[in-house]
Protein backbone atom coordinates (compact mmCIF):
# COMPACT_ATOMS: atom_id res chain seq x y z
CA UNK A 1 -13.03 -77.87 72.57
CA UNK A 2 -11.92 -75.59 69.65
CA UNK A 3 -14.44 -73.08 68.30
CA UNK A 4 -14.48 -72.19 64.43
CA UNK A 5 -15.91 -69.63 62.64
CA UNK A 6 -15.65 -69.48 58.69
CA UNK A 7 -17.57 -66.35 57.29
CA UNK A 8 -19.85 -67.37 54.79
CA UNK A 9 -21.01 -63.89 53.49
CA UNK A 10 -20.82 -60.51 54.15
CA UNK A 11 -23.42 -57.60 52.09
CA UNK A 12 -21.60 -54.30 53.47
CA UNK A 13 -24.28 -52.24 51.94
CA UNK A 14 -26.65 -53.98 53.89
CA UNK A 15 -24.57 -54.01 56.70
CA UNK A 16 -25.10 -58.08 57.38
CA UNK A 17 -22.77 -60.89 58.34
CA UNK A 18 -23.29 -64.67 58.21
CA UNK A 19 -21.16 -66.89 59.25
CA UNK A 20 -20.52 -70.63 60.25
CA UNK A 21 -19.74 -71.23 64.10
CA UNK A 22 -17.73 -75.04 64.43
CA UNK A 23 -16.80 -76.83 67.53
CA UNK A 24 -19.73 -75.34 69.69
CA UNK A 25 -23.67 -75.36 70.39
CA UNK A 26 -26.61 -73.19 70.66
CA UNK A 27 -25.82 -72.46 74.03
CA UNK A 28 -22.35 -70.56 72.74
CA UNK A 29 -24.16 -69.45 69.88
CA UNK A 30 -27.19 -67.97 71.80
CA UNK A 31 -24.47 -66.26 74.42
CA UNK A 32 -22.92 -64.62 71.59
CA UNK A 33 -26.21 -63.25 70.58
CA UNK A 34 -27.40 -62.46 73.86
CA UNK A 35 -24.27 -59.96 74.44
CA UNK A 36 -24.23 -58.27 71.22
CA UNK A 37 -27.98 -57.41 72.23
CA UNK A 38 -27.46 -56.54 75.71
CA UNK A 39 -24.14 -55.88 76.35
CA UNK A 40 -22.24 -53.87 73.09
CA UNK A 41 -22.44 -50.34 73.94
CA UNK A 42 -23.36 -47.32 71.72
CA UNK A 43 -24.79 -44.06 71.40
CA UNK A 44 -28.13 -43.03 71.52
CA UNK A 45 -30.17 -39.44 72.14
CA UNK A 46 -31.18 -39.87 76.23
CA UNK A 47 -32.33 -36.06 76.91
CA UNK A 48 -33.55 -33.13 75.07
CA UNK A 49 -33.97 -29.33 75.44
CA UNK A 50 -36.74 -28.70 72.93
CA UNK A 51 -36.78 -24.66 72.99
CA UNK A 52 -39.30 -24.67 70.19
CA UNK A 53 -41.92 -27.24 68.57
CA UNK A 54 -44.67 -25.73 66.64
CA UNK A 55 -44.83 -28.93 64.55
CA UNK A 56 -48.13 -31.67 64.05
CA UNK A 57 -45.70 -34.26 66.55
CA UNK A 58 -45.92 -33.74 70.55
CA UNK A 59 -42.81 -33.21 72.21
CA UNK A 60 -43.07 -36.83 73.37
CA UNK A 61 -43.38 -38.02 69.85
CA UNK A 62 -40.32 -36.16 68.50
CA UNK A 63 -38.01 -37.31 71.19
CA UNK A 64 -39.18 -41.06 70.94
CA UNK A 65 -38.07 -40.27 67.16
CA UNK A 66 -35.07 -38.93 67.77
CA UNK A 67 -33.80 -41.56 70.72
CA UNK A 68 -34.43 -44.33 68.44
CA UNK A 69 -32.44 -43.23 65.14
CA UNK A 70 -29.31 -44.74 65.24
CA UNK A 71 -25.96 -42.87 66.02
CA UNK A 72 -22.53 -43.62 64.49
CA UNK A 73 -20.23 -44.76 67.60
CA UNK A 74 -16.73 -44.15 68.22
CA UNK A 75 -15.49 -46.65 70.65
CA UNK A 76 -11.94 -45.27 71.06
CA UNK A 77 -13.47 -41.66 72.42
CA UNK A 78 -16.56 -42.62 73.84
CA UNK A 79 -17.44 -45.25 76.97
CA UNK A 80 -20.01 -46.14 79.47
CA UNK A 81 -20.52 -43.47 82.20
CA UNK A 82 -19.26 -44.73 85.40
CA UNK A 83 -22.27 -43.05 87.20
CA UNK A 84 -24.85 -40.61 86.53
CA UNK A 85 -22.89 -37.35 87.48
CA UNK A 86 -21.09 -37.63 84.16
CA UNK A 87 -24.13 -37.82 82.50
CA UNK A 88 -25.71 -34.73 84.08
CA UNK A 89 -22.35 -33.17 83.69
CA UNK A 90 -22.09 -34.00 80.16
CA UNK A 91 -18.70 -35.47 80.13
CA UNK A 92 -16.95 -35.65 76.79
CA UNK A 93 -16.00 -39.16 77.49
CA UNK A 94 -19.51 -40.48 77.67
CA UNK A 95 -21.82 -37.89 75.83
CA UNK A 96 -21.98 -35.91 72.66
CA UNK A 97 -24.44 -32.92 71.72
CA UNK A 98 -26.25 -32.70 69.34
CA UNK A 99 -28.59 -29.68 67.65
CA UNK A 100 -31.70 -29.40 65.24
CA UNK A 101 -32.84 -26.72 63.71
CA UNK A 102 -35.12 -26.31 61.06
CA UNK A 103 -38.04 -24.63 60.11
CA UNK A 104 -40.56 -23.59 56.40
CA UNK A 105 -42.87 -25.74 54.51
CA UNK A 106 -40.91 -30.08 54.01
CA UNK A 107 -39.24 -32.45 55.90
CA UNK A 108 -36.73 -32.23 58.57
CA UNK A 109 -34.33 -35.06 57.47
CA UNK A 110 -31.99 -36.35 60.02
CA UNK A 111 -28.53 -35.06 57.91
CA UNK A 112 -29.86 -31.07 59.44
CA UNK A 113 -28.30 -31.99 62.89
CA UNK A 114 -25.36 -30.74 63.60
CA UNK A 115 -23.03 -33.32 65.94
CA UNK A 116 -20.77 -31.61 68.08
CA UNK A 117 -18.57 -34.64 66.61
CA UNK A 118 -18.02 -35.83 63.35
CA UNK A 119 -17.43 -38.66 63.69
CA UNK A 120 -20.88 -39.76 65.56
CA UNK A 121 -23.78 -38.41 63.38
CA UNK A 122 -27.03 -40.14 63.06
CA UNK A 123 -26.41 -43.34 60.71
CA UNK A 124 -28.68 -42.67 58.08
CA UNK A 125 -29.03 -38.93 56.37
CA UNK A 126 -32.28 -38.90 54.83
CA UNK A 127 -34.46 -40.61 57.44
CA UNK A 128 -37.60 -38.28 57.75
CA UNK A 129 -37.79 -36.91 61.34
CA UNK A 130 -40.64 -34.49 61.04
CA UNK A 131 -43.22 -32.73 58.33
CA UNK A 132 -43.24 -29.13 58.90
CA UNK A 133 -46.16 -26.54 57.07
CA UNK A 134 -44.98 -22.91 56.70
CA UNK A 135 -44.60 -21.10 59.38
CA UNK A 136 -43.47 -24.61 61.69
CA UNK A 137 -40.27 -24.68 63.54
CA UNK A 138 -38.32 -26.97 65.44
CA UNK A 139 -35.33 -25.79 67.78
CA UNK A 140 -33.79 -28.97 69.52
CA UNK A 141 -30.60 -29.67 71.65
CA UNK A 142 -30.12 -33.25 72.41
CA UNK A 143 -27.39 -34.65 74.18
CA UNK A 144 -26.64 -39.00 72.92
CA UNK A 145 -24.98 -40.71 75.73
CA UNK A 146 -23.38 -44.43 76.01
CA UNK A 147 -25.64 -47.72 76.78
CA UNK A 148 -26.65 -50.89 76.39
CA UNK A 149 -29.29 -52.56 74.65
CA UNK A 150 -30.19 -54.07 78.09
CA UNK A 151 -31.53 -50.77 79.52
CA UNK A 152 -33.49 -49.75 76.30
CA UNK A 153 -33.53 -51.47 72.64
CA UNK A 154 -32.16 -47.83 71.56
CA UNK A 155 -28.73 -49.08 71.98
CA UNK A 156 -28.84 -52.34 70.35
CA UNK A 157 -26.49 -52.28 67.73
CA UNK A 158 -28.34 -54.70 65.44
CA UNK A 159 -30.05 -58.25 65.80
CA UNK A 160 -28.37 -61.36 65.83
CA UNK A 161 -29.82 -65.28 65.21
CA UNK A 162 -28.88 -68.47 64.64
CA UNK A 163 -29.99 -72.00 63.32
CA UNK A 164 -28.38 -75.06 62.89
CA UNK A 165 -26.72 -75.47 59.30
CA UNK A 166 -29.05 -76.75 56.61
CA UNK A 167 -27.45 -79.47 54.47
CA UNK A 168 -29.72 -79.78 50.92
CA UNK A 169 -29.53 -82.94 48.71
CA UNK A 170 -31.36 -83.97 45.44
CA UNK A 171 -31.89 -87.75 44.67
CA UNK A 172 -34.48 -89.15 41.83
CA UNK A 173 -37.02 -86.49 41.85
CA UNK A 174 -40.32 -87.04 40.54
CA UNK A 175 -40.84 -83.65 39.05
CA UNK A 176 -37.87 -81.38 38.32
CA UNK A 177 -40.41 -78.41 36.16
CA UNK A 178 -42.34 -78.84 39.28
CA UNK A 179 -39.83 -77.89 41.72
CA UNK A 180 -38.69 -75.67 39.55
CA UNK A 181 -42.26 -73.97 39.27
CA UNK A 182 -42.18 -73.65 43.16
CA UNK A 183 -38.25 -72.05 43.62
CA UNK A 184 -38.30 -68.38 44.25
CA UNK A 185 -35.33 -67.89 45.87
CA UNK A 186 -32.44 -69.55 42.97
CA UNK A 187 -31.75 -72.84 45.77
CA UNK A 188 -32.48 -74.74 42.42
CA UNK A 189 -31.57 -74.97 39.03
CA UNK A 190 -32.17 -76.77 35.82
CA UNK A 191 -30.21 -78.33 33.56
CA UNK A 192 -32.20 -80.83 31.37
CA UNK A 193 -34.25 -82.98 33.30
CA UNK A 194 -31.68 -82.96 36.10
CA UNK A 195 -32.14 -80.70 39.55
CA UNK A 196 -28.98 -79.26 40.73
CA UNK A 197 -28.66 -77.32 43.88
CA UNK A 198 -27.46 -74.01 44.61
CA UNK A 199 -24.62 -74.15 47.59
CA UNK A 200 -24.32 -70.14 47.47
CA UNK A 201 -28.75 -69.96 47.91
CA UNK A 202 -29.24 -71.88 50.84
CA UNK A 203 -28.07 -70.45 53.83
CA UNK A 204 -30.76 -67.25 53.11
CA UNK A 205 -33.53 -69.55 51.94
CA UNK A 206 -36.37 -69.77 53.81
CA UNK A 207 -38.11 -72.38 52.27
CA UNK A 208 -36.45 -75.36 52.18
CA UNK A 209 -38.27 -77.60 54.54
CA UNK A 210 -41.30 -76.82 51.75
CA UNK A 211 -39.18 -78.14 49.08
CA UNK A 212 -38.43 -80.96 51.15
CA UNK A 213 -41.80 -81.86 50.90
CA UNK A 214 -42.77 -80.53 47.72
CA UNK A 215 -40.92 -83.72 46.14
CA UNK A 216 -39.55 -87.29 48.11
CA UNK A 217 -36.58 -86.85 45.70
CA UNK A 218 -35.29 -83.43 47.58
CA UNK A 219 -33.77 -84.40 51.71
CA UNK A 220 -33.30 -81.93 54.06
CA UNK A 221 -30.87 -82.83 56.98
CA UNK A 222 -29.28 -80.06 59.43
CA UNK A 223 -25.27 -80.74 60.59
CA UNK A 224 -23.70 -79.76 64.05
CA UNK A 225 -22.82 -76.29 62.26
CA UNK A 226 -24.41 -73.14 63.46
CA UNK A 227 -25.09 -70.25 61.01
CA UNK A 228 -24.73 -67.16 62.88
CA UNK A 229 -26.46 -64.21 61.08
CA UNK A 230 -25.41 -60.49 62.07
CA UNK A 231 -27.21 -57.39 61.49
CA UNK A 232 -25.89 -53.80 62.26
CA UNK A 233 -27.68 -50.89 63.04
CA UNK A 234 -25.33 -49.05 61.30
CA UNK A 235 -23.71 -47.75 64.74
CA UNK A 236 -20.92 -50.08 64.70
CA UNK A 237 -20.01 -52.59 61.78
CA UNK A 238 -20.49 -56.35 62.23
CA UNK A 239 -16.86 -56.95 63.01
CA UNK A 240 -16.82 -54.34 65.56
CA UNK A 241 -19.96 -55.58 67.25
CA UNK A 242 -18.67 -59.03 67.36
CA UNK A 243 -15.47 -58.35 68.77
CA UNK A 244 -16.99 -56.53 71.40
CA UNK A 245 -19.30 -59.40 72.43
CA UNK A 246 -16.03 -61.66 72.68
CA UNK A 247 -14.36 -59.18 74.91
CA UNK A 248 -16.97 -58.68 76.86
CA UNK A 249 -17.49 -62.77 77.16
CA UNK A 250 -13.98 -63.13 78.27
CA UNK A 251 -14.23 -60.44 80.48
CA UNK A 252 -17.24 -62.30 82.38
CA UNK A 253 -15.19 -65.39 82.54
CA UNK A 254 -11.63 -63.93 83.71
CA UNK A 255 -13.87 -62.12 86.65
CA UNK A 256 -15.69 -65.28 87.14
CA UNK A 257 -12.81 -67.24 87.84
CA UNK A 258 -11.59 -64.58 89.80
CA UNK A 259 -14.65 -64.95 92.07
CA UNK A 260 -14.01 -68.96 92.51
């Protein structure tokens, strides 16, 4: 069996990936999906020192905050911990600290932590952390450490999801300014009294078993074809998370057929 995969489009502002998987099934396709949510590892805050809260949030609040913003992860410097020691011991191999300090009247934006690295600071500067009033402070030390989506959605580096590929196709339709009425997302056009359909507008529609039966003239059929659909975090980009998840799947199946 030979497995295909033909990228279909990629939005790097949006950090998204969709692509075409041939050869295979849902079973492949679900794997796939299944490791990138599980298995790919990145950084995420685990513990906290907080010397000083005076804000409206509870401690408990602010760290559930904090763990669950994503952190830009360098997979050549950082890996799993092999056991907890290095976490307690804050090895540089497996952990990176980070500090947040603020205080004064506004919000505490998460660009005002300082990352003992770099290269691994949270993914998105302005996302609001906390509301201080005057005389509020915040005085945090937080230490992000390597894991896997398995052990807490934290360190999921995006979502992933499939469905078979949706092949569109316009016959004699009864009412083209009808259809036409009825398309919000571009799948059709008009030109005269003739419905043409938009290749480039399908894959992203979600609407198309609707048009289907909006008019007898419009068929909806699905191939063999999966279209894969890959969204990042912002921790890792979509080509890093995927190659991950296909050296980690040929990792399980060299040490599976070592086991045999």
């Amino acid at each position: 069996m030979v497995i295909k995969a033909e990228k279909i489009k990629e939005e790097k502002k949006k950090n998204k990936l969709s692509f075409i998987i041939k050869g295979s099934d849902e079973t492949f396709a679900n794997t796939i999906r299944r490791l990138i949510i599980e298995e790919v590892v990145t950084l995420a805050v685990e513990d906290l020192e907080i010397k000083e809260n005076t804000s409206a949030l509870y401690d408990e609040m602010l760290s559930l905050r904090l763990g669950l913003i994503p952190i830009k992860t360098d997979l050549k410097s950082y890996r799993l911990p092999e056991n907890e020691m290095e976490v307690q011991e804050r090895s540089a191999r497996c952990t990176v600290q980070l500090k947040l300090k603020a205080s004064g009247k506004g919000y505490v934006y998460a660009e005002q932590a300082e990352s003992a690295d770099p290269k691994c600071t949270f993914v998105y500067p302005k996302m609001p952390i906390v509301k201080l009033l005057p005389k509020q402070k915040i005085d945090i030390t937080m230490w992000a450490v390597m894991g896997k989506g398995e052990n807490h959605a934290k360190w999921a580096p995006g979502v992933a999801f499939y469905k078979k590929e949706p092949l569109v196709k316009v016959g004699k339709v009864e009412d083209p300014q009808k259809v036409m009425k009825n398309c919000t997302d571009g799948v059709f056009s008009l030109s005269g009294s003739k419905l043409h359909v938009n290749e480039d507008k399908i894959y992203d529609s979600q609407l198309l078993e609707y048009y289907a039966q909006l008019d007898k003239g419009i068929t909806l059929e699905y191939s063999e074809n999966i279209l894969f659909t890959l969204e990042s975090w912002g921790q890792l980009s979509c080509k890093e998370i995927l190659q991950q998840s296909v050296e980690i799947l040929i990792a399980k199946i060299e040490e599976m057929e070592k086991s045999i």
